[in-house]
Protein backbone atom coordinates (compact mmCIF):
# COMPACT_ATOMS: atom_id res chain seq x y z
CA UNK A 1 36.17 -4.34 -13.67
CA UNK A 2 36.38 -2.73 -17.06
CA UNK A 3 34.22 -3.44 -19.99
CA UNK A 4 36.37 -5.56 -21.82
CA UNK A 5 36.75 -7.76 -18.88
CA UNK A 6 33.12 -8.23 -18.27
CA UNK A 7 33.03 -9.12 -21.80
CA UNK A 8 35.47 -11.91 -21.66
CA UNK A 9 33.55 -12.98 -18.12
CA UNK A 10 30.75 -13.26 -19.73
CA UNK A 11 31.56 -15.09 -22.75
CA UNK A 12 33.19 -17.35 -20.18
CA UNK A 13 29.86 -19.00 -19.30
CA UNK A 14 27.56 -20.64 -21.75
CA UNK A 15 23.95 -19.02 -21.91
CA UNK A 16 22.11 -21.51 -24.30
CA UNK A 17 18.74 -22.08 -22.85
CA UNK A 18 19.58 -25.67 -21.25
CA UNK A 19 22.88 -24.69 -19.89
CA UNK A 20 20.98 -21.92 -18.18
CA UNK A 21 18.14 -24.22 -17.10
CA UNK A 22 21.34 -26.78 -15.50
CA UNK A 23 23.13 -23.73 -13.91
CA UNK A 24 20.41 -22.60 -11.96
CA UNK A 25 19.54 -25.76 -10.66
CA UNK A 26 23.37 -26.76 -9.73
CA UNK A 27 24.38 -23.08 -8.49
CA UNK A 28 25.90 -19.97 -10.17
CA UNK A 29 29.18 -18.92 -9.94
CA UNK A 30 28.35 -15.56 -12.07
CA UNK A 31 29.08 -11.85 -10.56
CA UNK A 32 25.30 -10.68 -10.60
CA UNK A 33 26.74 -6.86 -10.70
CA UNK A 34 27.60 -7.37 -14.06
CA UNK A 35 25.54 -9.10 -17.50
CA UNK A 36 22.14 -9.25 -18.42
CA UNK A 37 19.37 -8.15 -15.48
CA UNK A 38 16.77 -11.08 -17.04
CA UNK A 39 19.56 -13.65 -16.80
CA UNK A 40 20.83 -13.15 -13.28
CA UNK A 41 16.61 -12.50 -12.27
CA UNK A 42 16.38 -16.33 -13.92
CA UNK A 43 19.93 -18.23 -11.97
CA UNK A 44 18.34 -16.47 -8.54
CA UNK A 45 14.91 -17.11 -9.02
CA UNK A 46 14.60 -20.72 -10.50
CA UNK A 47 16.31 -21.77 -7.15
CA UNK A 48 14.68 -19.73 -4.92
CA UNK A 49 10.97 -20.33 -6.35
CA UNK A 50 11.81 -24.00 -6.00
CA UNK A 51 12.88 -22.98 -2.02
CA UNK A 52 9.61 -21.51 -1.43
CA UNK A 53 7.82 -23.82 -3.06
CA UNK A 54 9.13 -26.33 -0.56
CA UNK A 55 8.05 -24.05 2.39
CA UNK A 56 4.61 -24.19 0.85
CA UNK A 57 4.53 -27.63 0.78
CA UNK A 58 4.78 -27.78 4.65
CA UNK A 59 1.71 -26.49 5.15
CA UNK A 60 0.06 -28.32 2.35
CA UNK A 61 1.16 -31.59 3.50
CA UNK A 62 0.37 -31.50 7.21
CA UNK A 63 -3.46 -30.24 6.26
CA UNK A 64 -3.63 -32.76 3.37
CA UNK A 65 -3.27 -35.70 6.33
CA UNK A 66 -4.75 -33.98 9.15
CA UNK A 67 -8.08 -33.31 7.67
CA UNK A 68 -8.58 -36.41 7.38
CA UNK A 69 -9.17 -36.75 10.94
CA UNK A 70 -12.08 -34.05 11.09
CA UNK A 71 -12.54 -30.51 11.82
CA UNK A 72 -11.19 -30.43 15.15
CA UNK A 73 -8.00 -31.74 14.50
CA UNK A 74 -7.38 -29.40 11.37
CA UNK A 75 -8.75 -25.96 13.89
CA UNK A 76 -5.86 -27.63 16.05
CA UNK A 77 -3.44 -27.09 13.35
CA UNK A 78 -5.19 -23.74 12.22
CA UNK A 79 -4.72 -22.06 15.68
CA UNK A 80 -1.03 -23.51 16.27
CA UNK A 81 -0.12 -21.88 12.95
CA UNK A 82 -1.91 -18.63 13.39
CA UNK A 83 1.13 -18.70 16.25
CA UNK A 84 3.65 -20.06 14.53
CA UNK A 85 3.11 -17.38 11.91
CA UNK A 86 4.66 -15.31 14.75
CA UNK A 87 7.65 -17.56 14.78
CA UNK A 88 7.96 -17.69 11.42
CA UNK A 89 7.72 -13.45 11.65
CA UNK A 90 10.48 -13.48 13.47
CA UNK A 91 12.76 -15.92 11.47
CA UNK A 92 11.95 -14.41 8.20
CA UNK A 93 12.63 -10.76 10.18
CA UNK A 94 16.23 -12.18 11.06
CA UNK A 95 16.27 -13.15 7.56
CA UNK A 96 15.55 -10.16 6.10
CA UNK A 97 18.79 -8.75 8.06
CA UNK A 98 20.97 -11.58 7.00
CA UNK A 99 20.25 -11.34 3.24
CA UNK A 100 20.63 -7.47 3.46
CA UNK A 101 23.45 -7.33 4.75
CA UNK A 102 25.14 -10.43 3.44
CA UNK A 103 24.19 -9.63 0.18
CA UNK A 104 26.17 -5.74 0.41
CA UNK A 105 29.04 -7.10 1.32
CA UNK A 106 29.12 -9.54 -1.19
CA UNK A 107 28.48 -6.64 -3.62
CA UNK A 108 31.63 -4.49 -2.30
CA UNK A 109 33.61 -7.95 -2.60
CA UNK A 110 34.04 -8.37 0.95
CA UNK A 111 33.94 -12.06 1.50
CA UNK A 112 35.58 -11.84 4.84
CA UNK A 113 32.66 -9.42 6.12
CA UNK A 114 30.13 -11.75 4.30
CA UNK A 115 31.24 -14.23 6.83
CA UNK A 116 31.42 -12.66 9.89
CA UNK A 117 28.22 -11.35 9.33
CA UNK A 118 26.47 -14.32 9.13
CA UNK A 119 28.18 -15.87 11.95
CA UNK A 120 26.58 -13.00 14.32
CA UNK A 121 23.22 -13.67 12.27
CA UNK A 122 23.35 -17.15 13.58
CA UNK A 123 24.31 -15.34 17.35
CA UNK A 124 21.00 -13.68 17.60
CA UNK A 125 19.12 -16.47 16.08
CA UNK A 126 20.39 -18.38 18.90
CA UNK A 127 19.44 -16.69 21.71
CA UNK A 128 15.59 -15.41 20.13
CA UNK A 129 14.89 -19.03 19.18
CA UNK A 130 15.54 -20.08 22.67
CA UNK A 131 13.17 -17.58 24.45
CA UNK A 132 10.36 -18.66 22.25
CA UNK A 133 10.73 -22.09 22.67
CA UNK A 134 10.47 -21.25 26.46
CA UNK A 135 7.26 -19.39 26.24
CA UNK A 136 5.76 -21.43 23.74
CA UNK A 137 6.15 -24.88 25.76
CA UNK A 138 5.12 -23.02 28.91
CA UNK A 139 1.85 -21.13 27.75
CA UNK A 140 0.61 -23.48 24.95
CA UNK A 141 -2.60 -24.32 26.77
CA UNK A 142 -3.59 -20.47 27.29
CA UNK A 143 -2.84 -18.76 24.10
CA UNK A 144 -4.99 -21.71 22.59
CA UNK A 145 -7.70 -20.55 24.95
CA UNK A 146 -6.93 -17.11 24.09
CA UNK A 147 -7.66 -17.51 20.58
CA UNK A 148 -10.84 -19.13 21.12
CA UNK A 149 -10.13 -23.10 21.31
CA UNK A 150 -12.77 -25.25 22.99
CA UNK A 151 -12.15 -27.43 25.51
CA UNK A 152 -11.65 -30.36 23.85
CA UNK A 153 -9.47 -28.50 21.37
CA UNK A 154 -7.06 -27.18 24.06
CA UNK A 155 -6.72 -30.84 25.81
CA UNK A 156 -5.00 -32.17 22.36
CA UNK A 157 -3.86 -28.98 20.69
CA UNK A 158 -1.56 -28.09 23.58
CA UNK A 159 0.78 -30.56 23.13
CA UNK A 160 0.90 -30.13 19.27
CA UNK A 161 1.81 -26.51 20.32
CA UNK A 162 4.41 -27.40 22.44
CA UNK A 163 6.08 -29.41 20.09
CA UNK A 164 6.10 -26.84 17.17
CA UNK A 165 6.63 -23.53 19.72
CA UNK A 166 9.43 -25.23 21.37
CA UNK A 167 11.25 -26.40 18.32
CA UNK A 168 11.04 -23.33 16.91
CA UNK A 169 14.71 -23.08 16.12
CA UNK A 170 14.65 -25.87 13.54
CA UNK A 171 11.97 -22.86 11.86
CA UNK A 172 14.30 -20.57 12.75
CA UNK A 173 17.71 -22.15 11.30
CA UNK A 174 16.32 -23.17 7.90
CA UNK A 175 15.06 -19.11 6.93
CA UNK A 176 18.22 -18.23 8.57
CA UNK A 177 20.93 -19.91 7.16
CA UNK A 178 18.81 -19.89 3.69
CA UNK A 179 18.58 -16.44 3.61
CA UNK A 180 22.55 -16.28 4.07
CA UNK A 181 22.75 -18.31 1.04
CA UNK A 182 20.48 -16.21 -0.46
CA UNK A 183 22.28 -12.98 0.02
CA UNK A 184 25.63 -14.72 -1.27
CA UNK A 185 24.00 -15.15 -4.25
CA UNK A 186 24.01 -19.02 -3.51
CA UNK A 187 20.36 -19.83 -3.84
CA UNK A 188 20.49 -23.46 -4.32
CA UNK A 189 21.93 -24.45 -1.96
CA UNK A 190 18.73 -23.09 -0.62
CA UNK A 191 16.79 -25.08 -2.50
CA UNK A 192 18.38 -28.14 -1.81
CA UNK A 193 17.50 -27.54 2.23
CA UNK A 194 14.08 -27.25 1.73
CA UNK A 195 13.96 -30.40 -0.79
CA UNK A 196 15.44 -32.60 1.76
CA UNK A 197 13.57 -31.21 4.47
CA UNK A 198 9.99 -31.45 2.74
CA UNK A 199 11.10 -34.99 1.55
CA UNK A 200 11.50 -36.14 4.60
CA UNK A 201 8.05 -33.96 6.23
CA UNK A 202 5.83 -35.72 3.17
CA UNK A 203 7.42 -39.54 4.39
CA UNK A 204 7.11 -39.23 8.02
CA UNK A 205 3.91 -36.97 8.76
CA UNK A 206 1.22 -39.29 7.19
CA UNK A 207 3.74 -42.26 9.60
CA UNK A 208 3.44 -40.82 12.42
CA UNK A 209 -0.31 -39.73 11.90
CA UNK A 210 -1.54 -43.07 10.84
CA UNK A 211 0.62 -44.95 12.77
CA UNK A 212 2.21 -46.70 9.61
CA UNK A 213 4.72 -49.81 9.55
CA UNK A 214 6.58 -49.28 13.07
CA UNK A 215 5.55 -45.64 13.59
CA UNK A 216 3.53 -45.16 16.35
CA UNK A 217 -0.17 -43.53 15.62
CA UNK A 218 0.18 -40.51 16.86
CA UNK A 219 -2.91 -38.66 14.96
CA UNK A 220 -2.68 -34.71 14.69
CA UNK A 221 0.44 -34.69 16.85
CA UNK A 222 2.30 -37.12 14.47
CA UNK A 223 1.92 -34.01 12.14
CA UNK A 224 4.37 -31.50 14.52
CA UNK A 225 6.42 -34.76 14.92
CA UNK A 226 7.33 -35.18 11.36
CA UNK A 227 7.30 -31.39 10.48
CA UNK A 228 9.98 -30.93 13.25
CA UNK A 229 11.97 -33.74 12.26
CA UNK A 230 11.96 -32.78 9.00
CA UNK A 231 13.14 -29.34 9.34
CA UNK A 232 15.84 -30.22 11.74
CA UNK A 233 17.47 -32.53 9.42
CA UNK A 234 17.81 -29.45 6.72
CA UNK A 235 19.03 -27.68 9.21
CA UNK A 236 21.42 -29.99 9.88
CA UNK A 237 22.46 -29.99 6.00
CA UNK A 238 22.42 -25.90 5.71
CA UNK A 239 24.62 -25.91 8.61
CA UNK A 240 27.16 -28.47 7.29
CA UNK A 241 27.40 -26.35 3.81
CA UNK A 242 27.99 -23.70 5.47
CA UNK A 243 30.70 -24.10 7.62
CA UNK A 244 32.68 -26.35 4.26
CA UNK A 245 35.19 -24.08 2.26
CA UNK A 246 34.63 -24.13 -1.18
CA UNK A 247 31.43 -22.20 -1.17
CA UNK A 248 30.39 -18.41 -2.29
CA UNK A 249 30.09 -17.97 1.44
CA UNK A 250 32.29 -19.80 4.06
CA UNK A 251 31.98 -19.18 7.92
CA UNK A 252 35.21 -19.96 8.94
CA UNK A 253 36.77 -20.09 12.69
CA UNK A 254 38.02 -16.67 12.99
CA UNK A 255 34.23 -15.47 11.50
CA UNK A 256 32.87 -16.41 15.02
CA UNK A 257 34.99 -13.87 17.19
CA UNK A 258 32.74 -11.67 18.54
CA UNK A 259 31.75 -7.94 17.20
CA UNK A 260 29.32 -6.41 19.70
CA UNK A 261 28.56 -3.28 17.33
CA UNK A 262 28.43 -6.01 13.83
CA UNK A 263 26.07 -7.83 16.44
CA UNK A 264 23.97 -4.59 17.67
CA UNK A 265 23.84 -3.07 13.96
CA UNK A 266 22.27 -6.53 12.99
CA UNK A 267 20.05 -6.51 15.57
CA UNK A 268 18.34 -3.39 15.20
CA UNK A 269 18.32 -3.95 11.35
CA UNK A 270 16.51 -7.43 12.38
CA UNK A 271 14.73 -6.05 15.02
CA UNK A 272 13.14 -3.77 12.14
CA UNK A 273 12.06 -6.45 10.19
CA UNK A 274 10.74 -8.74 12.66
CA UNK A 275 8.66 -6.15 13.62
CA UNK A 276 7.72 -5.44 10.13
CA UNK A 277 6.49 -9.08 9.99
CA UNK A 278 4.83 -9.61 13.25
CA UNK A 279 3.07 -6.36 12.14
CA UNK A 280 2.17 -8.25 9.35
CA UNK A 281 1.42 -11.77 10.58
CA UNK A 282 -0.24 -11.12 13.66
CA UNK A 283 -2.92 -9.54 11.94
CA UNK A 284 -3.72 -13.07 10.54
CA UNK A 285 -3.86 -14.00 14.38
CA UNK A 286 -6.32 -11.56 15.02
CA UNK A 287 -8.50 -12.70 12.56
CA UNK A 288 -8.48 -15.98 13.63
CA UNK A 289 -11.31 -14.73 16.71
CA UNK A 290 -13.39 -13.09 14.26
CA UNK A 291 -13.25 -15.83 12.00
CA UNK A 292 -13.94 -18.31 14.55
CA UNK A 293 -17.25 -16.37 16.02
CA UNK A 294 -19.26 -18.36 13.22
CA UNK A 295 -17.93 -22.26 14.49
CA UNK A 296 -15.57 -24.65 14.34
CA UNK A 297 -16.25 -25.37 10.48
CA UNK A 298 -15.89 -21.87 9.25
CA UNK A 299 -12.09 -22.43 11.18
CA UNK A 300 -11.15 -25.14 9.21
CA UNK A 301 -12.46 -23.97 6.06
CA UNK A 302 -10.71 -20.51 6.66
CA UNK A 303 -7.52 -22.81 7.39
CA UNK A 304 -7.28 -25.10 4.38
CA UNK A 305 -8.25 -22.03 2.26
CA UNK A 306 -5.12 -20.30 3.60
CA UNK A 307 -2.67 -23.08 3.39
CA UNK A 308 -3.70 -23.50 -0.51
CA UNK A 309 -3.14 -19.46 -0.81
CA UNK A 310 0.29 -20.36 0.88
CA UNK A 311 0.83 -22.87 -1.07
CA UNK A 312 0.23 -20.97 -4.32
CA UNK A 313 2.07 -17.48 -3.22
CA UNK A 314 5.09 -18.80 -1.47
CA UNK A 315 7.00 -19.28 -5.18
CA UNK A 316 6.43 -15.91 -5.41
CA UNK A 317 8.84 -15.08 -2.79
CA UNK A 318 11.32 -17.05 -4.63
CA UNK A 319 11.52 -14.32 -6.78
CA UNK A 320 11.11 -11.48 -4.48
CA UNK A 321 13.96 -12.61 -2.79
CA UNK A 322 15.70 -12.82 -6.19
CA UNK A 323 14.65 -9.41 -6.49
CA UNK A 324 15.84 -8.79 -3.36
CA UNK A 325 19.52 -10.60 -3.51
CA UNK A 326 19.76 -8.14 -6.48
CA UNK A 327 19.23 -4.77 -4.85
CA UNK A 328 21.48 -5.73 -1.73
CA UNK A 329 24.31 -6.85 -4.23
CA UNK A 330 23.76 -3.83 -6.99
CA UNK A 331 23.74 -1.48 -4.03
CA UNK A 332 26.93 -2.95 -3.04
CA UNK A 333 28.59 -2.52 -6.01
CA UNK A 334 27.23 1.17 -6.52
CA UNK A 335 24.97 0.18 -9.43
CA UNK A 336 21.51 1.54 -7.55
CA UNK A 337 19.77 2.27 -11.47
CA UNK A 338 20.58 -1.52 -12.45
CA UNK A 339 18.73 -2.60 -8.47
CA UNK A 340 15.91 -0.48 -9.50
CA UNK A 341 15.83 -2.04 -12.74
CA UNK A 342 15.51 -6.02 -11.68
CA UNK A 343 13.02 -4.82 -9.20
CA UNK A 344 10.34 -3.40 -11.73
CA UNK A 345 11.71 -6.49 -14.10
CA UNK A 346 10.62 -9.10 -11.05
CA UNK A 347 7.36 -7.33 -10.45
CA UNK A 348 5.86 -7.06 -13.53
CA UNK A 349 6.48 -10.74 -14.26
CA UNK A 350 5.48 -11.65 -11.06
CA UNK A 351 1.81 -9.68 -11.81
CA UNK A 352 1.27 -11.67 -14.97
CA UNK A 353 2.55 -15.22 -13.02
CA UNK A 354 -0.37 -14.62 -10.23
CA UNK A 355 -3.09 -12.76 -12.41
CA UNK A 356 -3.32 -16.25 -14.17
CA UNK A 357 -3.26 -18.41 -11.01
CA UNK A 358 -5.83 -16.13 -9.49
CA UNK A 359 -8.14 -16.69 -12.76
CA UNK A 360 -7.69 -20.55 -12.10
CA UNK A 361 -8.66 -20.33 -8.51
CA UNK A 362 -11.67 -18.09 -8.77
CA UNK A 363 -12.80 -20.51 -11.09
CA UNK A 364 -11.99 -23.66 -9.86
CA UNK A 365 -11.77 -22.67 -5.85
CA UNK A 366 -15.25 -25.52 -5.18
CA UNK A 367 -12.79 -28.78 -6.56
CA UNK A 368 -9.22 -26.94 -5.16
CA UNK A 369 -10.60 -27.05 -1.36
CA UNK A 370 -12.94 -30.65 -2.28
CA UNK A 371 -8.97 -32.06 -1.82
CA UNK A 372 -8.80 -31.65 1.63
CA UNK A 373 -12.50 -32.20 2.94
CA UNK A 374 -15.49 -33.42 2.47
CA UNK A 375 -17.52 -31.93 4.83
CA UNK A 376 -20.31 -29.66 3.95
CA UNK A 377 -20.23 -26.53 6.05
CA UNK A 378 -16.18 -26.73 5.70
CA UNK A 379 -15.70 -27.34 2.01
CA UNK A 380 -18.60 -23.91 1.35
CA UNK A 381 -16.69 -21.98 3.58
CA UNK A 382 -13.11 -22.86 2.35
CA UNK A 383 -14.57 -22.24 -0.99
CA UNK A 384 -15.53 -19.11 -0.54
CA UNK A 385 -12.51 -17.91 1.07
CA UNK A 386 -10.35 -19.63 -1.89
CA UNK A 387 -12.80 -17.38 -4.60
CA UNK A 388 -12.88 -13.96 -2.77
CA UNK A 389 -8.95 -14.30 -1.87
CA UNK A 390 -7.87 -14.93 -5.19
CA UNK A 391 -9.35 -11.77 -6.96
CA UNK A 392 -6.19 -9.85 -5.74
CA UNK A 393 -3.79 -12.36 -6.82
CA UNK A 394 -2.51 -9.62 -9.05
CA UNK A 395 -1.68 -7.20 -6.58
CA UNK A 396 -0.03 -9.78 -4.61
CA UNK A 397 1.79 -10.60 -7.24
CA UNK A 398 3.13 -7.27 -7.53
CA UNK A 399 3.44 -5.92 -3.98
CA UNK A 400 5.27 -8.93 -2.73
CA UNK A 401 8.24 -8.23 -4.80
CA UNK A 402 7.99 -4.63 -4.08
CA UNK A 403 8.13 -4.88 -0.43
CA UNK A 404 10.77 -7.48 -0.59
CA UNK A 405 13.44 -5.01 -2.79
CA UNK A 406 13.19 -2.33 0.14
CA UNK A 407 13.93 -4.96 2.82
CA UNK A 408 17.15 -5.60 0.34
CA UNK A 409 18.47 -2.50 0.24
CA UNK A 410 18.17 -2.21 4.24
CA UNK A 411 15.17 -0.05 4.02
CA UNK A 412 12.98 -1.91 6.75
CA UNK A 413 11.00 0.94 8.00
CA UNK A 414 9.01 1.58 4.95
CA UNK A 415 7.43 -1.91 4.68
CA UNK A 416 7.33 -1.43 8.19
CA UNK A 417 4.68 1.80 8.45
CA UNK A 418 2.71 0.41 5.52
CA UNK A 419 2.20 -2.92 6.99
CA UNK A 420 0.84 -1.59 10.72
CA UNK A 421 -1.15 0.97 8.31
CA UNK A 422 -2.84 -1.41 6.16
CA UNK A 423 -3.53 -4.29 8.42
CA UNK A 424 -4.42 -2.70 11.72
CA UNK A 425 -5.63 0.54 10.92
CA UNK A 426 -7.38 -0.97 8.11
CA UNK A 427 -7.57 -4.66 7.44
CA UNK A 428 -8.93 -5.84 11.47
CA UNK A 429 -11.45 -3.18 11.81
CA UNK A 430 -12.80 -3.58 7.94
CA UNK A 431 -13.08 -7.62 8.93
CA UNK A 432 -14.79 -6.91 11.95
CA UNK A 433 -17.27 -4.47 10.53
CA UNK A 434 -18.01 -6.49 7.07
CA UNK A 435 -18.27 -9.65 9.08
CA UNK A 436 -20.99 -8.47 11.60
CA UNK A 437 -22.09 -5.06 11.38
CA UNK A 438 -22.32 -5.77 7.75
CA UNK A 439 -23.47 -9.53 8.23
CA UNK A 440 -21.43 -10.83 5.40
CA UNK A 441 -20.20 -13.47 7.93
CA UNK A 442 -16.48 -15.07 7.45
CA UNK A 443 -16.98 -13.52 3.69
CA UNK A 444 -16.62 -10.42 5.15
CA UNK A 445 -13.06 -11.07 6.50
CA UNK A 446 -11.83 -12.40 3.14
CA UNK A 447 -13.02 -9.74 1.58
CA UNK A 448 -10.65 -7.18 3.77
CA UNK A 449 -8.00 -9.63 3.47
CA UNK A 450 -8.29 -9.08 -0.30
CA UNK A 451 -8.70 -5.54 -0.34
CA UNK A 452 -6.26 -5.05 2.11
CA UNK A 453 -2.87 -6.70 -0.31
CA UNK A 454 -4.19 -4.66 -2.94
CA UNK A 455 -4.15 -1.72 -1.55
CA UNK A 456 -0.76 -2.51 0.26
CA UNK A 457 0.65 -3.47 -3.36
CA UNK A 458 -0.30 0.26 -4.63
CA UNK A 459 1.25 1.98 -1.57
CA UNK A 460 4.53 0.46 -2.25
CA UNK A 461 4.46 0.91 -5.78
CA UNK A 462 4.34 5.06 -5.07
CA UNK A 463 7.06 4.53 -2.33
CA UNK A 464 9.00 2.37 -4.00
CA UNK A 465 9.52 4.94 -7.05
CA UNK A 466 10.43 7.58 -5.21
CA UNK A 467 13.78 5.73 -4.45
CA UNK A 468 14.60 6.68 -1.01
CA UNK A 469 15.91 3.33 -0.68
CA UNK A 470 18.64 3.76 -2.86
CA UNK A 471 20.28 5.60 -0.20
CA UNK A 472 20.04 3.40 2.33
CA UNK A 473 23.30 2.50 4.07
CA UNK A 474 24.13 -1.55 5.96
């Protein structure tokens, strides 16, 4: 495109604040190769915050009900999700493949290898999804005794498991197909999925958990129920957008004809990630045992602290992925200086965003976790984690976009080595060691929780500038 033409392309759209504000929200048609960096950050990442926020609002919800039915129902919830932080590894590993690669071709204009790619996305998403449900329904009760359940824990926590291990693939589907929509540059459609899914999560959980109107009381296990159902019907909704034309990404019939090297190439660009993340999230799963040596109480309080970090640094993915959507496309269209660019844009903004949120947490962490319990022992230890977690809200702030632009411009590895060098080499053993060599308690793990993303958020930022990535070929 020459210059003149992006001139007339742009002056084709109108860019007054409100028109902005209604374009993001109903989907952009713009070429983000081209135009103002700030502009196409704001299109992607109003949607895409919105998206996340959404997936915070999962976890919020469930604990929000479930606590009310005491500690041992919310450490049932706490230990299921340490495990389905695994699952959710893996999706949002698959997803980093999809965007990256989606979002290239969409760059290089290549709508018809845009779609074929995320048809063999949805292959392997297939086939993973259904060997986890398999060992999650199968081994529930063990890996709950693994991580330190008691009995009476295990007894009503393994069917909770079952039900959110084996429908994994509504977990699966909805970071999947998202992220394709993502990568095309389509991010609310994104959006919308989530909406309707947590919509429908925030009616029927507290209906199935209470047993309201015709809804049977099922009490923690009402919370998997509606979750699941939830999900499942954005699924459903993802799915049908994606397969109508009219879209910035359609998977027609002829997309589905197999490729086995498209398929392999995606799968050890996947593979990558999902290692990357179950790098990353299973070090929350091992601190669940070292957390759990102090009691039942310092669980849940550990739990509800988490889901409210969750629930505030989710949105911040929205615009890492923004970030992210723009590296894969610049790349694309040979523009690496302009990826580079958005990146540093993203993560500066970001910092400032999360250095506030982390100043209204420190200081109001007692009343945040007071939502979700009134007991005690739970609501001192929640608070604590809430206070000492939130000093490096900066840092996350910063790193999270960082490590989100390499996984756009295929660069996997990178995010991969830092993540098994911070969190295992570092993070577990500095838990372990503050918590009872050190005798700080559960204190001691949040601390090397917070230390840990900081340090993680430097690291990247020295990587990152070298731009290695900029080379990387998808």
């Amino acid at each position: 495109m020459s210059f003149n033409d992006e001139t007339v392309a742009a002056q084709a759209y109108d860019n007054s604040p409100w028109s902005v504000i209604k374009e993001a929200f109903r989907g952009s048609e713009r070429d983000f190769t081209n135009g103002s960096i700030g502009l196409a950050i704001f299109l992607l990442a109003v949607p895409m915050i919105l998206e996340m926020f959404g997936e915070s609002l999962f976890a919020i919800v469930d604990i929000f009900f479930v606590a009310k039915l005491g500690a041992n129902a919310v450490a049932i919830v706490g230990l299921t999700e340490s495990v389905m932080a695994l699952i959710y590894a893996v999706a949002f590993g698959l997803a980093i493949g999809a965007t990256a690669t989606v979002s290239r071709r969409v760059g290089e204009k290549d709508d018809e290898g845009a779609a074929k790619t995320a048809a063999h996305v949805i292959y392997l998403g297939v086939i993973i999804s259904l060997v986890m449900s398999a060992l999650g329904i199968i081994f529930a009760p063990f890996i709950l005794k693994l991580l330190g359940a008691g009995p009476d824990v295990i007894v009503e926590g393994a069917t909770f498991m079952r039900i959110m291990l084996g429908g994994n693939a509504v977990v699966v589907f909805i970071f999947l197909l998202n992220a394709i929509f993502r990568g095309a540059g389509d991010a609310a459609i994104a959006m919308r999925v989530l909406l309707l899914a947590n919509g429908l999560n925030i009616i029927l959980s507290p209906c199935f958990v209470f047993g309201v109107g015709p809804f049977p009381e099922l009490g923690v296990i009402g919370a998997a129920v509606g979750t699941t159902i939830g999900r499942a019907c954005g699924v459903l909704f993802a799915a049908w957008m994606l397969f109508r034309p009219g879209g910035r990404i359609h998977v027609a019939r002829e997309s589905w004809k197999l490729d086995p090297a498209l398929l392999w190439k995606l799968a050890k660009l996947s593979s990558t990630g999902v290692v990357q993340l179950l790098i990353a999230t299973a070090s929350w799963t091992a601190l669940m045992p070292i957390v759990a040596g102090f009691g039942e109480e310092a669980i849940a309080g550990y739990v509800i602290a988490l889901r409210v970090v969750m629930f505030a640094l989710l949105p911040a993915l929205g615009l890492s992925n923004a970030a992210a959507t723009m590296v894969g496309q610049n790349l694309g269209a040979g523009k690496p200086e302009r990826s580079e660019k958005a990146v540093w844009t993203a993560a500066f903004f970001n910092a400032a965003v999360y250095f506030s949120i982390g100043m209204i947490f420190i200081f109001f962490s007692n009343p945040i976790i007071g939502i979700f319990t009134t007991e005690p022992a739970v609501l001192a230890y929640g608070t604590s984690a809430l206070h000492i977690i939130a000093y490096g809200f900066t840092f996350y702030g910063l790193g999270m976009v960082l490590e989100t632009a390499f996984n756009g411009a295929g660069d996997t590895w990178t995010p991969t080595y830092l993540n098994f060098l911070i969190f295992w080499v570092f993070e577990i053993p500095a838990a372990y060691i503050l918590a009872y060599y050190f005798e700080l308690g559960p204190d001691g793990v949040f601390w090397a929780i917070t230390v840990a993303f900081s340090l993680l958020a430097i690291a990247s930022a020295i990587l990152f500038r070298r731009g290695k990535w900029k080379t990387k070929m998808v």
